[in-house]
Each structure stands twice: as structure tokens, then as C-alpha cells.
C-alpha atoms as a PDB file:
ATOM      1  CA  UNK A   1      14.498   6.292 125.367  1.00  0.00           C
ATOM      2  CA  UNK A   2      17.590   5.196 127.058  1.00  0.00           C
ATOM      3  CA  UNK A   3      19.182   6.772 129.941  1.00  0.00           C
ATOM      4  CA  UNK A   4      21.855   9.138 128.871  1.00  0.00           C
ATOM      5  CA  UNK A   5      24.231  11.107 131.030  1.00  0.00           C
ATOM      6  CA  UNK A   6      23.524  15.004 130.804  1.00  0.00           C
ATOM      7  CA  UNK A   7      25.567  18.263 132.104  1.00  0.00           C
ATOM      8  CA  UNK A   8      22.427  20.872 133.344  1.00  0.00           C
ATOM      9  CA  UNK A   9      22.634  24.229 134.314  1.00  0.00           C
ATOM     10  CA  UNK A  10      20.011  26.397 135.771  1.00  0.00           C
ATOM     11  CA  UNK A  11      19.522  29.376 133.702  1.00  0.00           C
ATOM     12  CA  UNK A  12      21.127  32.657 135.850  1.00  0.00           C
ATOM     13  CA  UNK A  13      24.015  30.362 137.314  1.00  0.00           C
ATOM     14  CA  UNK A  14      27.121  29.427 136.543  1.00  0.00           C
ATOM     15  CA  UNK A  15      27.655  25.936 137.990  1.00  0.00           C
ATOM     16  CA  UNK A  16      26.871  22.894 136.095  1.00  0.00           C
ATOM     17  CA  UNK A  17      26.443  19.673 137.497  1.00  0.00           C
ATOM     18  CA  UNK A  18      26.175  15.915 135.762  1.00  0.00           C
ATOM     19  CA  UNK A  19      22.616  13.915 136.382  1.00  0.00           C
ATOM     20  CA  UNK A  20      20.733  11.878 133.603  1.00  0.00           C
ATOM     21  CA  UNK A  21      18.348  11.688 131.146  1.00  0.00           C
ATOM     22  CA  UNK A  22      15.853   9.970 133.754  1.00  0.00           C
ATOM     23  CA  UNK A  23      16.377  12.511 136.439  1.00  0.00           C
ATOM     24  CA  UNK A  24      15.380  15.463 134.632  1.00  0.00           C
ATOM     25  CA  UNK A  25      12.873  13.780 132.248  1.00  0.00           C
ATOM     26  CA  UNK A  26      10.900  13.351 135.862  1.00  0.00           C
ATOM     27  CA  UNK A  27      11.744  16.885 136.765  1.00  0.00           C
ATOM     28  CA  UNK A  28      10.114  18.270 133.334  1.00  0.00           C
ATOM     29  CA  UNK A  29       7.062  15.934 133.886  1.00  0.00           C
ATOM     30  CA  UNK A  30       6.680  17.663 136.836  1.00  0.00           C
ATOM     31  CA  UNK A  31       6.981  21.004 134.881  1.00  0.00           C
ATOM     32  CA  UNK A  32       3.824  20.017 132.875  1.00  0.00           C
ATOM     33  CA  UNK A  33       5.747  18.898 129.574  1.00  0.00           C
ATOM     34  CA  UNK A  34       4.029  16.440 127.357  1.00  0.00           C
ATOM     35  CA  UNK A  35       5.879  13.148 126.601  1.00  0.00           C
ATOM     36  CA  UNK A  36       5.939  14.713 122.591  1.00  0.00           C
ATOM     37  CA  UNK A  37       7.571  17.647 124.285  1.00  0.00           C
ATOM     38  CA  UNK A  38       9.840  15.096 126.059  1.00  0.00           C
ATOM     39  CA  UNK A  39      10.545  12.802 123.176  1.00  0.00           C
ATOM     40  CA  UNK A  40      11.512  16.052 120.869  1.00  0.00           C
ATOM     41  CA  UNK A  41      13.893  16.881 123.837  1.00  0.00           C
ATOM     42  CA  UNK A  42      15.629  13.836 124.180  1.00  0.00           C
ATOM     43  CA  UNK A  43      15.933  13.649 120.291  1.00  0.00           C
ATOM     44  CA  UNK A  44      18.290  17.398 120.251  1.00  0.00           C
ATOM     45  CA  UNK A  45      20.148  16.229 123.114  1.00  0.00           C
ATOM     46  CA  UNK A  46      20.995  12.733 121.156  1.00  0.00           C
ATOM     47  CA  UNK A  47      22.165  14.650 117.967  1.00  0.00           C
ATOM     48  CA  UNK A  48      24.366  16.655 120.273  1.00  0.00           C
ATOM     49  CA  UNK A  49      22.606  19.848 120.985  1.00  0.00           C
ATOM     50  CA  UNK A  50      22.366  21.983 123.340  1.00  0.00           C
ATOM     51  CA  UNK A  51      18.536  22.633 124.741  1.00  0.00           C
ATOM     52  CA  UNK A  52      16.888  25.360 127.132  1.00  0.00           C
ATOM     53  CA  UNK A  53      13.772  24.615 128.603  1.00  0.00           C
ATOM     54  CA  UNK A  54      12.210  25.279 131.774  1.00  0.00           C
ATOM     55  CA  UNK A  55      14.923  27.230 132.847  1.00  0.00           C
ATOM     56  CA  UNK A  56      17.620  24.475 132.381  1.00  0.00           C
ATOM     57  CA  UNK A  57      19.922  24.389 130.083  1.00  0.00           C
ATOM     58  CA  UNK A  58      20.570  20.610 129.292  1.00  0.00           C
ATOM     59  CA  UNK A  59      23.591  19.120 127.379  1.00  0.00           C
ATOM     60  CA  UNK A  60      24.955  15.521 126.557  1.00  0.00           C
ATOM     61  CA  UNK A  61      27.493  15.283 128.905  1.00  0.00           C
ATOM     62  CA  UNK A  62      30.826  12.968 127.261  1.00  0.00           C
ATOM     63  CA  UNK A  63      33.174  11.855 130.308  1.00  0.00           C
ATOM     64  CA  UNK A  64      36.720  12.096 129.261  1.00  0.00           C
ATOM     65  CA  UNK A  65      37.668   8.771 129.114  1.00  0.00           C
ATOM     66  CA  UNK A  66      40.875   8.035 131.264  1.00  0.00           C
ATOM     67  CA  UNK A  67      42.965   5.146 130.511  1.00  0.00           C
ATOM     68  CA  UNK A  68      45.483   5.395 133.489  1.00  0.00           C
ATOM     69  CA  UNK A  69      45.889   1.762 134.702  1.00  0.00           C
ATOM     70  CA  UNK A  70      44.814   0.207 131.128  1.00  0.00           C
ATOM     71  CA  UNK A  71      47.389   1.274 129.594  1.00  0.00           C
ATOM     72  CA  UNK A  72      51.203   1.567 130.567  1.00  0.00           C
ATOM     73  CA  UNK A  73      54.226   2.467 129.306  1.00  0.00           C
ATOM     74  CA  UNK A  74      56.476  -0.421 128.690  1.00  0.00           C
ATOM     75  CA  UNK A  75      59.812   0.031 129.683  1.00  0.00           C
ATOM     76  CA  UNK A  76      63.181  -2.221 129.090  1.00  0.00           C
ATOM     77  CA  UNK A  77      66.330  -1.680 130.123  1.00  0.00           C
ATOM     78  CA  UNK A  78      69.518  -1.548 128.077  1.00  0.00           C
ATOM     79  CA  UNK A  79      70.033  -5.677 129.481  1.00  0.00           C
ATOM     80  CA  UNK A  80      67.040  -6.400 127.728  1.00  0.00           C
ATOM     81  CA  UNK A  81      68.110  -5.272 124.498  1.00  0.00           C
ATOM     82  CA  UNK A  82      71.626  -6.539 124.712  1.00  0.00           C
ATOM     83  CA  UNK A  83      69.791 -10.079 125.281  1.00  0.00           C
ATOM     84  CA  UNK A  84      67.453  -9.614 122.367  1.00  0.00           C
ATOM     85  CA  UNK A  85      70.273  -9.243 119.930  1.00  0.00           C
ATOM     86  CA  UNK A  86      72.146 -12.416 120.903  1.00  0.00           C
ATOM     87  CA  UNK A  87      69.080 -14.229 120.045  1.00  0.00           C
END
């Protein structure tokens, strides 16, 4: 199983917070899950759904992904295309 990034809330609340799949894999160990149990979780989180168990409510978690400072608008100036035309 690899280590996947997960969005958990505790059943009653409403804040959410990010962990992983590692974190809370240990956690349900500790709740007396089997690894079956474990593998069949891990599984419906993969395919994108959204699981209860223990009193968690686990999700895939999908950072937007920002792209300030990768990408950036270009911008020329009206001398730049006057000089592209002479060419």
C-alpha cells in the first residue's frame, strides 16, 4: 500500500484536517482492525470513496495544484512588436 494523502473527520465535528494513509492505518490498528479490514479500506479510498469507520470519516484528499511561479504571463510591449515586424 502506498502512502496516500487523506482529509479525516471525526464523526460529530465539523473540522477536517489533512494526515495520511500511514497515520491513520496505525490509528485503526490500534482500533483492533484486521489488515483485510485495512486493505479493503485503503482499496475505497483509492477508487475515490468516501469511508466511515471507527468514527472517522476518511477521504482522498487532492491538493489543488497551484502553478503561481511556474507559470507567468508573458508580456511585450508595443516596442517589441514594432521590432518584430521590421524583421
Amino acid at each position: 500500500m502506498k502512502n496516500i494523502p487523506l482529509q479525516v473527520n471525526i464523526e460529530g465535528q465539523n473540522s477536517k484536517i489533512e494526515t495520511d494513509w500511514l497515520a491513520i492505518m496505525a490509528i485503526l490498528k490500534k482500533r483492533g482492525l484486521a489488515q483485510s479490514e485495512l486493505t479493503n479500506i485503503y482499496q475505497e479510498l483509492s477508487a475515490g470513496m468516501l469511508v466511515t469507520t471507527r468514527g472517522l470519516s476518511l477521504a482522498e484528499y487532492k491538493p489543488s495544484v497551484s502553478l503561481d511561479g511556474i507559470i507567468r504571463e508573458t508580456k511585450s510591449s508595443e516596442y517589441d512588436y514594432a521590432g518584430m515586424m521590421r524583421a
